[in-house]
ModelCIF file with pLDDT and N, C-alpha, C, O atoms, coordinates in Angstrom:
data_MODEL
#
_entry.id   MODEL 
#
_entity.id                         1 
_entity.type                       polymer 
_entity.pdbx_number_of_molecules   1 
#
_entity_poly.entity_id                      1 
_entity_poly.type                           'polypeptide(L)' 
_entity_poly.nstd_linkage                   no 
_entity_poly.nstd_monomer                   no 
_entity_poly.pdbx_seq_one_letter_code       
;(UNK)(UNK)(UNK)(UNK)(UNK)(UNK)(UNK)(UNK)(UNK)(UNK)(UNK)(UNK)(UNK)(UNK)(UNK)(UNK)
(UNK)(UNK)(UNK)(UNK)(UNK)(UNK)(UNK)(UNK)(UNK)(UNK)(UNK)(UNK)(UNK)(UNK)(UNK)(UNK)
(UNK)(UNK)(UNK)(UNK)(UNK)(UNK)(UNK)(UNK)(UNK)(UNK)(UNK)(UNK)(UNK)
;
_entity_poly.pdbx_seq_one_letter_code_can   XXXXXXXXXXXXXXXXXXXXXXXXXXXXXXXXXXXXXXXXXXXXX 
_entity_poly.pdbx_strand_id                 A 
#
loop_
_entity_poly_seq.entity_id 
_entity_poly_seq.num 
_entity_poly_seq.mon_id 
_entity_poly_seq.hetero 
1 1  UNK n 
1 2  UNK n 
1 3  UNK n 
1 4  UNK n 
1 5  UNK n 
1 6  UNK n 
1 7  UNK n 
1 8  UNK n 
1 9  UNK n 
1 10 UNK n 
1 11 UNK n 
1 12 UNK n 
1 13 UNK n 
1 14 UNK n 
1 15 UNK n 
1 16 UNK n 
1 17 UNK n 
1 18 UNK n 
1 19 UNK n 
1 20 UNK n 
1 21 UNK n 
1 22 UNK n 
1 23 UNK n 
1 24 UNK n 
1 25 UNK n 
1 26 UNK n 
1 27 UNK n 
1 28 UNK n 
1 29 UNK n 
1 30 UNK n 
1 31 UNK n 
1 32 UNK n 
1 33 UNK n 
1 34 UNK n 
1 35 UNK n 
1 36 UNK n 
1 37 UNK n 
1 38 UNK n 
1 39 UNK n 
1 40 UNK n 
1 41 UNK n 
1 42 UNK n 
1 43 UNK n 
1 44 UNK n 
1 45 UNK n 
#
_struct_asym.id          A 
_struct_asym.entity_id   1 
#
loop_
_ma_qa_metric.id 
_ma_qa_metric.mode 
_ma_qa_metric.name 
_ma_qa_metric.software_group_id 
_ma_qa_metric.type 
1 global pLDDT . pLDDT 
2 local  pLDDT . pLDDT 
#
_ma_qa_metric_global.metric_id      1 
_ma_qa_metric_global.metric_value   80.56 
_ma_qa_metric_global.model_id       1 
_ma_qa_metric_global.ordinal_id     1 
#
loop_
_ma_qa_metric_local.label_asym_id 
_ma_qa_metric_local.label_comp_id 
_ma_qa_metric_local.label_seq_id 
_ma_qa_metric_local.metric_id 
_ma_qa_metric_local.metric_value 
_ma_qa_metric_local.model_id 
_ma_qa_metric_local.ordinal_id 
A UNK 1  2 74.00 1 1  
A UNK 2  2 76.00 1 2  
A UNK 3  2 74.00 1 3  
A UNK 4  2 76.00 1 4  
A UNK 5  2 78.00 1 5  
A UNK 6  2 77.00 1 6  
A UNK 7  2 77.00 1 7  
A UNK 8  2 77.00 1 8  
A UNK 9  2 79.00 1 9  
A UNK 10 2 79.00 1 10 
A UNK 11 2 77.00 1 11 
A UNK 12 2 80.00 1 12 
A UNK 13 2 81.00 1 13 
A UNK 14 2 78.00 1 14 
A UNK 15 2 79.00 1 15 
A UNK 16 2 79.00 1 16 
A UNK 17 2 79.00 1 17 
A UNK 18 2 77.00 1 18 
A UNK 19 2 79.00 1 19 
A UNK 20 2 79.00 1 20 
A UNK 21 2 81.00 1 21 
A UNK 22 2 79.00 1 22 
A UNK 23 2 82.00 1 23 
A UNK 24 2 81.00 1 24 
A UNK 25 2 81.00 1 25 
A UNK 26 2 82.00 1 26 
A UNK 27 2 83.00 1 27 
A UNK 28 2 83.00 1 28 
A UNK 29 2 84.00 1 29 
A UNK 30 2 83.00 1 30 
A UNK 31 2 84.00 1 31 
A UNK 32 2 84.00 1 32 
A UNK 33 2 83.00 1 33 
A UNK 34 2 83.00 1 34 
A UNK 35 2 82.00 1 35 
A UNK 36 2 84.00 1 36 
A UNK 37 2 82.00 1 37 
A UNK 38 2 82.00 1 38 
A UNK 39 2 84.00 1 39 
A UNK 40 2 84.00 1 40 
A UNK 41 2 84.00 1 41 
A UNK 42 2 84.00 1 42 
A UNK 43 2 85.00 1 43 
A UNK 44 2 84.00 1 44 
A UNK 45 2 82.00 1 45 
#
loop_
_atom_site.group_PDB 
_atom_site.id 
_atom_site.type_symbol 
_atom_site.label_atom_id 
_atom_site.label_alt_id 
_atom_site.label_comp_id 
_atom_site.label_asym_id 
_atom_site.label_entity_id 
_atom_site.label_seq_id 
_atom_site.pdbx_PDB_ins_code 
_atom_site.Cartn_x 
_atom_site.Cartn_y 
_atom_site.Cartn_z 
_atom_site.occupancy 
_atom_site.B_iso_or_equiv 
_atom_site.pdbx_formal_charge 
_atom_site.auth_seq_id 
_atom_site.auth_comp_id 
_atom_site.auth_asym_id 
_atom_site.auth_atom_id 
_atom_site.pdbx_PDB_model_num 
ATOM 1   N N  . UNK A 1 1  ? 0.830  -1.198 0.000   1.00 74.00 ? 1  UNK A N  1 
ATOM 2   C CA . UNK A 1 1  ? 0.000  0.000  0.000   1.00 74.00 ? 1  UNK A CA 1 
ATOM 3   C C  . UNK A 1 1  ? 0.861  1.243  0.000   1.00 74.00 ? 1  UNK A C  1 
ATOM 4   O O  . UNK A 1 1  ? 0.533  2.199  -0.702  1.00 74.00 ? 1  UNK A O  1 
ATOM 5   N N  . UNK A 1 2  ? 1.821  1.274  0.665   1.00 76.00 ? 2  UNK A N  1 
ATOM 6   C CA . UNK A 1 2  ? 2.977  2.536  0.470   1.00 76.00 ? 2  UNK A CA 1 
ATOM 7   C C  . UNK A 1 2  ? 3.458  2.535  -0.664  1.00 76.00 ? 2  UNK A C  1 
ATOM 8   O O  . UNK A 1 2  ? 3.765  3.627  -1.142  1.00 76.00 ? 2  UNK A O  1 
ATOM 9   N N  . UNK A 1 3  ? 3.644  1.484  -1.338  1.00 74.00 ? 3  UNK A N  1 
ATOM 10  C CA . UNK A 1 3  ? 4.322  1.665  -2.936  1.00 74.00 ? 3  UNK A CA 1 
ATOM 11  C C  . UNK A 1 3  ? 3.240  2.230  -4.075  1.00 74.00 ? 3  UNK A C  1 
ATOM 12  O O  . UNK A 1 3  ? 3.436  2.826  -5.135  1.00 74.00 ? 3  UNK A O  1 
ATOM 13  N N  . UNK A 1 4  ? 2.051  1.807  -3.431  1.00 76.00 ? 4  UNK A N  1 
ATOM 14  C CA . UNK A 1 4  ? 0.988  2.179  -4.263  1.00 76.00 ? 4  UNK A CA 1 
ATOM 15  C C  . UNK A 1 4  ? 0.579  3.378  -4.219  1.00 76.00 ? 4  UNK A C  1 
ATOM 16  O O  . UNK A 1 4  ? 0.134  4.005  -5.180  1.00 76.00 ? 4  UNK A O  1 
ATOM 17  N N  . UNK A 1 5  ? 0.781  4.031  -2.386  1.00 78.00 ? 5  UNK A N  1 
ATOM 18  C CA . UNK A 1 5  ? 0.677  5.554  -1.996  1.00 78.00 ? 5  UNK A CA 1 
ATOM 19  C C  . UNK A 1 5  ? 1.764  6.231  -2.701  1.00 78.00 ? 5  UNK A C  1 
ATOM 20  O O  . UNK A 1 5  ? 1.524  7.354  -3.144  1.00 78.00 ? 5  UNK A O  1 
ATOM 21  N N  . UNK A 1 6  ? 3.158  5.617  -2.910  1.00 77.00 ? 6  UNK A N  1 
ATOM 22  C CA . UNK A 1 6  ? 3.832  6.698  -3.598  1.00 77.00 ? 6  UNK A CA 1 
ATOM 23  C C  . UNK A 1 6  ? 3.704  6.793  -4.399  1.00 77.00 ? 6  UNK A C  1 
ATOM 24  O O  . UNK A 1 6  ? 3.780  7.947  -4.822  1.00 77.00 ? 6  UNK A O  1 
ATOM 25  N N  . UNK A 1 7  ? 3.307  5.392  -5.624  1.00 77.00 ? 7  UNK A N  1 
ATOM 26  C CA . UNK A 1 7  ? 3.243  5.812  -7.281  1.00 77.00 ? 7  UNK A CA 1 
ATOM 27  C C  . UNK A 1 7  ? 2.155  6.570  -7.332  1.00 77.00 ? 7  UNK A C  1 
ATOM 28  O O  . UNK A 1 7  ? 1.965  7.235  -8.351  1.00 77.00 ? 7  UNK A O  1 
ATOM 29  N N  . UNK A 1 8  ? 1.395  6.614  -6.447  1.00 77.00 ? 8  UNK A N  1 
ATOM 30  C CA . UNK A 1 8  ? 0.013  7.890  -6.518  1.00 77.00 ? 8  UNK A CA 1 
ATOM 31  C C  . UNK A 1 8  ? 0.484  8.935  -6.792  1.00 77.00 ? 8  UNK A C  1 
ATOM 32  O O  . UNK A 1 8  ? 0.411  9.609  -7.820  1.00 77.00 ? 8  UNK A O  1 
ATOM 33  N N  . UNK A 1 9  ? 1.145  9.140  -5.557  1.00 79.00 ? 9  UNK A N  1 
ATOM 34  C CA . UNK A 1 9  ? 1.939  10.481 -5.292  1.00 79.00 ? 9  UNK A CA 1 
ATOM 35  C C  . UNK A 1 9  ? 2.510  10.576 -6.003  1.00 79.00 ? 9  UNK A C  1 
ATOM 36  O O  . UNK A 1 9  ? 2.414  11.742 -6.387  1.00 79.00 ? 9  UNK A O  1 
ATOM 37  N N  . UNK A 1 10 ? 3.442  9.854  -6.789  1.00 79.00 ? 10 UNK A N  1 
ATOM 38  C CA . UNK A 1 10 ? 4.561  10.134 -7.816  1.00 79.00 ? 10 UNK A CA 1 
ATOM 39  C C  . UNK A 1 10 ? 3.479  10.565 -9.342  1.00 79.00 ? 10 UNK A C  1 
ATOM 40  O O  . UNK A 1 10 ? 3.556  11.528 -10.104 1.00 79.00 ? 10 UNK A O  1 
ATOM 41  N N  . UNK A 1 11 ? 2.663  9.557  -9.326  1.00 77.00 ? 11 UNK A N  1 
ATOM 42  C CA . UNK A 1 11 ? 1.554  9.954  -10.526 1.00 77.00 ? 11 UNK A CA 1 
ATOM 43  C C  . UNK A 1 11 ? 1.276  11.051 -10.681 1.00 77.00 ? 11 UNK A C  1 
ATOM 44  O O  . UNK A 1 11 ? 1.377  11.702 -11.721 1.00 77.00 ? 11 UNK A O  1 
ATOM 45  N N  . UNK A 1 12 ? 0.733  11.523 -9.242  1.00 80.00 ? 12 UNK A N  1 
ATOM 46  C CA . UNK A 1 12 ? 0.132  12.936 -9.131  1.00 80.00 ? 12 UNK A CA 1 
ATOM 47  C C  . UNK A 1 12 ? 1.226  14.082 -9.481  1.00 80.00 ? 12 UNK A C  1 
ATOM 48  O O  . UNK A 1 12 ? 1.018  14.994 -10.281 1.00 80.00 ? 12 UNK A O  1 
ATOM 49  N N  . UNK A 1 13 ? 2.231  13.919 -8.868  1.00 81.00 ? 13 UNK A N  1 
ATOM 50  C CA . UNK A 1 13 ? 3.191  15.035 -8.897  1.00 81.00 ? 13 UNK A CA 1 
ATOM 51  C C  . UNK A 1 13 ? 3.634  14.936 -10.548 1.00 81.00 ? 13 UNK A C  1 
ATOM 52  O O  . UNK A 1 13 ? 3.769  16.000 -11.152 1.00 81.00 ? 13 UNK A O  1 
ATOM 53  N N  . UNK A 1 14 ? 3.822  13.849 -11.152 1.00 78.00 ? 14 UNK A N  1 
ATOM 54  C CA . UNK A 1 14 ? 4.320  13.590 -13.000 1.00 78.00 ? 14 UNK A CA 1 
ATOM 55  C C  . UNK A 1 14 ? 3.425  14.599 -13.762 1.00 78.00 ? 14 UNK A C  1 
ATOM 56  O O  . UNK A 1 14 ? 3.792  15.535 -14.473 1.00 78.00 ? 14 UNK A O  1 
ATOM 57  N N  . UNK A 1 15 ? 1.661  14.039 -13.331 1.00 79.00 ? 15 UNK A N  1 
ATOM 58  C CA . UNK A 1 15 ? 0.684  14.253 -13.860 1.00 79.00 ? 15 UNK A CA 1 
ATOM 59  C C  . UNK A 1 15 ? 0.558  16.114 -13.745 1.00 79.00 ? 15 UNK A C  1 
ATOM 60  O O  . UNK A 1 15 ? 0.535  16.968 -14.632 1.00 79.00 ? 15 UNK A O  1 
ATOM 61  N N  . UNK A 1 16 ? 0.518  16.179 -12.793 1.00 79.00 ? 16 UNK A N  1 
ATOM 62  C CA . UNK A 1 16 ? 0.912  17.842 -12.064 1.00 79.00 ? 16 UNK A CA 1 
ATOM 63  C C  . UNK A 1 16 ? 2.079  18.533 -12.970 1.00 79.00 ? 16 UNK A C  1 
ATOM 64  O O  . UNK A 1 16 ? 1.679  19.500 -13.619 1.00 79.00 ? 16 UNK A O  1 
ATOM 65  N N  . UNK A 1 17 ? 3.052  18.296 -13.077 1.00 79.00 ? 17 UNK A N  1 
ATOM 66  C CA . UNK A 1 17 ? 4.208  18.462 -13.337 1.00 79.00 ? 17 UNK A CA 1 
ATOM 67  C C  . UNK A 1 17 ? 3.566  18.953 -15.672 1.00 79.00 ? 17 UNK A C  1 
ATOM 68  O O  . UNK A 1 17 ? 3.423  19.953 -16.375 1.00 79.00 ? 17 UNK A O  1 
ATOM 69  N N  . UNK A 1 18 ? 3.471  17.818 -15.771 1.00 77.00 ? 18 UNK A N  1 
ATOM 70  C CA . UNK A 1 18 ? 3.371  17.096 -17.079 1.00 77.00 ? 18 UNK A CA 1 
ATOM 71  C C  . UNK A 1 18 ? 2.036  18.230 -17.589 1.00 77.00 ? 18 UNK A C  1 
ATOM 72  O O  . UNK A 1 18 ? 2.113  18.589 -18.764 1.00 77.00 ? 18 UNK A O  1 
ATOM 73  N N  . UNK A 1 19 ? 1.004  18.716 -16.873 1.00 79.00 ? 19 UNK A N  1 
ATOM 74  C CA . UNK A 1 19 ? -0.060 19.272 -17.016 1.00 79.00 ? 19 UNK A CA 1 
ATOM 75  C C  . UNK A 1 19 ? 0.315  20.648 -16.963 1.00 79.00 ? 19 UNK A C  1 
ATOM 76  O O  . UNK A 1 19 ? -0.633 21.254 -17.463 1.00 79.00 ? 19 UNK A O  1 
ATOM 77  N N  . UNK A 1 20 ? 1.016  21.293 -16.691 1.00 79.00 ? 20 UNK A N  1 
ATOM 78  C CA . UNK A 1 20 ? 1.396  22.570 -15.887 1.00 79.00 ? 20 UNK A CA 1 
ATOM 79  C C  . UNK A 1 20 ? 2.441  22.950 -17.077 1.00 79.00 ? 20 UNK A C  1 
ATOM 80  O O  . UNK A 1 20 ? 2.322  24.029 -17.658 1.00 79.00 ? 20 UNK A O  1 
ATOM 81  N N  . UNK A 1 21 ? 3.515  21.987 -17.434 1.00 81.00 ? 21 UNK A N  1 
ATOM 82  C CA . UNK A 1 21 ? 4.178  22.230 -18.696 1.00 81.00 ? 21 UNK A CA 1 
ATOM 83  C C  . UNK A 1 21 ? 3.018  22.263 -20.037 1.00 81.00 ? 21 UNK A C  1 
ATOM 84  O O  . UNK A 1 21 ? 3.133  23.243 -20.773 1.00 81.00 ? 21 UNK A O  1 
ATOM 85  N N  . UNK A 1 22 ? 2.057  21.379 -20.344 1.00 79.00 ? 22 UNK A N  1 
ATOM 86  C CA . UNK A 1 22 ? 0.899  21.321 -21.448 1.00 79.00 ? 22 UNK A CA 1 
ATOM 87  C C  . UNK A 1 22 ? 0.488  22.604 -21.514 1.00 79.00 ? 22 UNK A C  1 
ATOM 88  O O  . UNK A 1 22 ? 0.616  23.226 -22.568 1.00 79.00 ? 22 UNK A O  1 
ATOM 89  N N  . UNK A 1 23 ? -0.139 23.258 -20.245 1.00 82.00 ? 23 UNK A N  1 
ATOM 90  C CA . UNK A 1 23 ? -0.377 24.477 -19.940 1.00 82.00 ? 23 UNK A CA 1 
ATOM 91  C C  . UNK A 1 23 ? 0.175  25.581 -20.370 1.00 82.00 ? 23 UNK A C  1 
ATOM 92  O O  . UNK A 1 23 ? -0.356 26.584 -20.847 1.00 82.00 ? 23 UNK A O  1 
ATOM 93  N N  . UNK A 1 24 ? 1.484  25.288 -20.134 1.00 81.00 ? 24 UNK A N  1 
ATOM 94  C CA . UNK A 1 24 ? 2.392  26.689 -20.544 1.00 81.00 ? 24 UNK A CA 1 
ATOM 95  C C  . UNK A 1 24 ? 2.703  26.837 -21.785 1.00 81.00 ? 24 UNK A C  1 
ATOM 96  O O  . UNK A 1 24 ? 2.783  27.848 -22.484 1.00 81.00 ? 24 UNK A O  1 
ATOM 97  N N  . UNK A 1 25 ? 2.984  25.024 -22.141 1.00 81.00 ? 25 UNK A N  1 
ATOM 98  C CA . UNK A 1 25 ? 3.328  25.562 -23.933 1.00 81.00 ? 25 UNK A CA 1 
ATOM 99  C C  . UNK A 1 25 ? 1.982  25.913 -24.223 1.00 81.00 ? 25 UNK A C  1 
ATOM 100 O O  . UNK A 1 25 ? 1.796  27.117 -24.405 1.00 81.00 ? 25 UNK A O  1 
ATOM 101 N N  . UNK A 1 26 ? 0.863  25.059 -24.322 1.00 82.00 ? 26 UNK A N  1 
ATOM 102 C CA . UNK A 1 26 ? -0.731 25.606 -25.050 1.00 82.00 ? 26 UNK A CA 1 
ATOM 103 C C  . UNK A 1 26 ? -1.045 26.918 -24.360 1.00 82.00 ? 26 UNK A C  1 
ATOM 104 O O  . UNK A 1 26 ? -2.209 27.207 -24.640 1.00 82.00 ? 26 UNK A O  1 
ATOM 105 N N  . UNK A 1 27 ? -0.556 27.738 -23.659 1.00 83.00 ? 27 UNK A N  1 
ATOM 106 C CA . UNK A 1 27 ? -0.316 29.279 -23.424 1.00 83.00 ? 27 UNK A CA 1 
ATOM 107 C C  . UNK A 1 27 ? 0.503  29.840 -24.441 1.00 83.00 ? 27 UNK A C  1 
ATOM 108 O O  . UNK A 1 27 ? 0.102  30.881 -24.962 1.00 83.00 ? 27 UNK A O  1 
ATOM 109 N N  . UNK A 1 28 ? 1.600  29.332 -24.827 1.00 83.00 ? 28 UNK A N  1 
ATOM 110 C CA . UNK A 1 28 ? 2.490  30.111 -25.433 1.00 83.00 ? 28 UNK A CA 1 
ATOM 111 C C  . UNK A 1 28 ? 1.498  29.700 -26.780 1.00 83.00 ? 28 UNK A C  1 
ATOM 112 O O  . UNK A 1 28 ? 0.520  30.280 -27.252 1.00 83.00 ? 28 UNK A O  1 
ATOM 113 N N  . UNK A 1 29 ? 2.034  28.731 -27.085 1.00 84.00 ? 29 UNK A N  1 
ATOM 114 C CA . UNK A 1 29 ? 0.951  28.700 -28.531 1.00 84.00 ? 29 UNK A CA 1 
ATOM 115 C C  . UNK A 1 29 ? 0.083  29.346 -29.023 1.00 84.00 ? 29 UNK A C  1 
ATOM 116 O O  . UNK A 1 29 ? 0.086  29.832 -30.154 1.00 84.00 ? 29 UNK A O  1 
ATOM 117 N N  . UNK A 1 30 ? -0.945 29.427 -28.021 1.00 83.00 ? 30 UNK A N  1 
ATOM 118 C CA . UNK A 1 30 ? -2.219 29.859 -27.716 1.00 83.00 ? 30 UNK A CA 1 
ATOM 119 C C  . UNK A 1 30 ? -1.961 31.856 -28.025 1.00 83.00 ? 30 UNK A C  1 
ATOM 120 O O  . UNK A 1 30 ? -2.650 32.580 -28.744 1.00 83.00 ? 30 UNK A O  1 
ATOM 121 N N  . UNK A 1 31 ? -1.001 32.158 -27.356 1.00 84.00 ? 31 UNK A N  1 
ATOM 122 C CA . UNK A 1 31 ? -0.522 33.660 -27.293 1.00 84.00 ? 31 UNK A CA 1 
ATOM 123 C C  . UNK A 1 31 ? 0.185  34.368 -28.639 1.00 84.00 ? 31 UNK A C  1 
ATOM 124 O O  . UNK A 1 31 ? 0.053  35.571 -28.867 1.00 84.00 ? 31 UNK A O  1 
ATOM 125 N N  . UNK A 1 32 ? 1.129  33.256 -29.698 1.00 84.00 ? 32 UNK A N  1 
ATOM 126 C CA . UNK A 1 32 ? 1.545  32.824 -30.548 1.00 84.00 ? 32 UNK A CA 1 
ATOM 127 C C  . UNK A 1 32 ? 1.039  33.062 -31.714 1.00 84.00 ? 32 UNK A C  1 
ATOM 128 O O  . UNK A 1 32 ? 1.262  33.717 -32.733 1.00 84.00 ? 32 UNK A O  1 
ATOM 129 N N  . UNK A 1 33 ? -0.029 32.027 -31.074 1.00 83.00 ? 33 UNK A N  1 
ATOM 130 C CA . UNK A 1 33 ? -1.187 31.749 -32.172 1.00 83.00 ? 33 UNK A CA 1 
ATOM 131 C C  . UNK A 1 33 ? -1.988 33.508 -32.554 1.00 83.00 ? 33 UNK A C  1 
ATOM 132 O O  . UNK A 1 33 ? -2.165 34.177 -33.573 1.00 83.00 ? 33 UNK A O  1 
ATOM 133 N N  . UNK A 1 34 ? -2.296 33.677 -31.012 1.00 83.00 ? 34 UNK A N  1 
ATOM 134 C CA . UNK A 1 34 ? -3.103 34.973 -31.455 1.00 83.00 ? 34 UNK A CA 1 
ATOM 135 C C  . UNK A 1 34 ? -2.118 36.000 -31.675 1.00 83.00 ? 34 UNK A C  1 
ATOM 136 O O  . UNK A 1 34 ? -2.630 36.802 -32.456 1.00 83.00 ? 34 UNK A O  1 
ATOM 137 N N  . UNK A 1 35 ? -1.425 36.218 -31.492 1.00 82.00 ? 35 UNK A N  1 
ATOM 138 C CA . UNK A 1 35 ? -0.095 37.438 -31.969 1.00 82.00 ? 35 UNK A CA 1 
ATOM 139 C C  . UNK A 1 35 ? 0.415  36.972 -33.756 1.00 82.00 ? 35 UNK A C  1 
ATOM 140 O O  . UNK A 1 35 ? 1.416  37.532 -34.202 1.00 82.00 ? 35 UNK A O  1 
ATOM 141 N N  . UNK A 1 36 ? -0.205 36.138 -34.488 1.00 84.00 ? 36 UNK A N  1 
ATOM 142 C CA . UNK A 1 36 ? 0.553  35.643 -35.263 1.00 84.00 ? 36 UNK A CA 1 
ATOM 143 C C  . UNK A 1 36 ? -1.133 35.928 -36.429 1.00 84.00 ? 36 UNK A C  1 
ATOM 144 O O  . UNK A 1 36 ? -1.189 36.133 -37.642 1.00 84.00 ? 36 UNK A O  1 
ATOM 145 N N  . UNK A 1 37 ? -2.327 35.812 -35.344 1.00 82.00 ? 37 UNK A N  1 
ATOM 146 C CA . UNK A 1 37 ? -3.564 35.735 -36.210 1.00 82.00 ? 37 UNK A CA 1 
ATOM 147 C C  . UNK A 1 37 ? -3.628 37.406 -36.461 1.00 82.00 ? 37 UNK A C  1 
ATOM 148 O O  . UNK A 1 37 ? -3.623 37.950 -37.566 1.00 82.00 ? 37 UNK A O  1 
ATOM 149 N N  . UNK A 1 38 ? -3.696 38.138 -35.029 1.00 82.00 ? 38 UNK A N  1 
ATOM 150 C CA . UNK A 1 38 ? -3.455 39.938 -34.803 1.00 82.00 ? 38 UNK A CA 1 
ATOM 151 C C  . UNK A 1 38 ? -2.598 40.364 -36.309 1.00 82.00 ? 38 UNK A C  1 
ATOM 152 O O  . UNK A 1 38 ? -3.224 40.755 -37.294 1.00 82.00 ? 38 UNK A O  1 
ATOM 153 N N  . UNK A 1 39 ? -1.529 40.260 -36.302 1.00 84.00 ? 39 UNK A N  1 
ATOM 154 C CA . UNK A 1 39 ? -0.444 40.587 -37.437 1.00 84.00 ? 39 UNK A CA 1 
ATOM 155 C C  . UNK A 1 39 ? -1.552 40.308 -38.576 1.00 84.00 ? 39 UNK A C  1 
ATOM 156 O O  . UNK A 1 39 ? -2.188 41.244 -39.059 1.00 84.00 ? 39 UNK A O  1 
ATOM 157 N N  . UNK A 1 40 ? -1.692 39.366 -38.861 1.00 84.00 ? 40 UNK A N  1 
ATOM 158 C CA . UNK A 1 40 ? -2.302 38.512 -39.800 1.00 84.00 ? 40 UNK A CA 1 
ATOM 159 C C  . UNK A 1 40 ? -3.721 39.763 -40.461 1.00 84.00 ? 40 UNK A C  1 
ATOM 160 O O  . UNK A 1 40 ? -3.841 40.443 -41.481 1.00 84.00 ? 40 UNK A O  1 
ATOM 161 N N  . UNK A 1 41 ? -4.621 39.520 -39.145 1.00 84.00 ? 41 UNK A N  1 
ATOM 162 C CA . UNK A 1 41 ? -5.407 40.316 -39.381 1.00 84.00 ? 41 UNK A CA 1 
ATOM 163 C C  . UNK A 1 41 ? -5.460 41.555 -39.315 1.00 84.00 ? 41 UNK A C  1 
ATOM 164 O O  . UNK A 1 41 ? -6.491 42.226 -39.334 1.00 84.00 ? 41 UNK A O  1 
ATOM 165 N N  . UNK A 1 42 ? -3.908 42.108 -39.198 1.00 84.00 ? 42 UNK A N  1 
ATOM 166 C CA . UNK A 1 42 ? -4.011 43.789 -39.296 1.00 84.00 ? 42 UNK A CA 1 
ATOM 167 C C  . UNK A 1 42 ? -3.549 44.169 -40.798 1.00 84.00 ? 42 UNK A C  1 
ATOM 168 O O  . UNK A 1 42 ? -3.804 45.214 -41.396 1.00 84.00 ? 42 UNK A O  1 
ATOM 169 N N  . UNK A 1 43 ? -2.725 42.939 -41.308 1.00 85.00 ? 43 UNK A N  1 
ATOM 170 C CA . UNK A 1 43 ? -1.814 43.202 -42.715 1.00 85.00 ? 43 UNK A CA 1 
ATOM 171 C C  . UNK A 1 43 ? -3.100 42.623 -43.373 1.00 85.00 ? 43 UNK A C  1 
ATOM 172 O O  . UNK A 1 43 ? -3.095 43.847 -43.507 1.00 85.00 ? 43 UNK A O  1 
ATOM 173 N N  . UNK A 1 44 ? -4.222 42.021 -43.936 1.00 84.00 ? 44 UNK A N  1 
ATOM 174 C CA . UNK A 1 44 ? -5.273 41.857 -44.293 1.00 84.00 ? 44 UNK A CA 1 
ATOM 175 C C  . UNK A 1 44 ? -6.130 43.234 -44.044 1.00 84.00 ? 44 UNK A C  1 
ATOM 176 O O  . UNK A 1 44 ? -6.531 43.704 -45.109 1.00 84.00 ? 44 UNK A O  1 
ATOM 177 N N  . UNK A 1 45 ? -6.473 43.929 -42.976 1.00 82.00 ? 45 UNK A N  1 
ATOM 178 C CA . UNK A 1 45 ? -7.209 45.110 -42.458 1.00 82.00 ? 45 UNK A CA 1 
ATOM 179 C C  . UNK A 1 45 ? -6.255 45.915 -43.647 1.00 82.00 ? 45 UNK A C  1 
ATOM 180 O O  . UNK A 1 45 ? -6.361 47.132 -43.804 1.00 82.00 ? 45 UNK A O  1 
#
């Protein structure tokens, strides 16, 4: 049960970890994306 409590814990903290990086790049992307659509749609405007 402790090995199972830590791979939890270890899950959680990967999963945490692993989610939080997804986050930041699909932020940057996401910011990217719209700084890249902005341009886009001002040289079109």
């Amino acid at each position: 049960r402790r090995l199972e409590a830590q791979f939890e814990a270890l899950s959680r903290k990967v999963l945490a970890a692993g989610t939080e990086q997804f986050l930041v790049q699909a932020e940057e992307r996401m910011r990217r994306s719209q700084e890249h659509g902005a341009a886009e749609l001002a040289r079109r405007e």
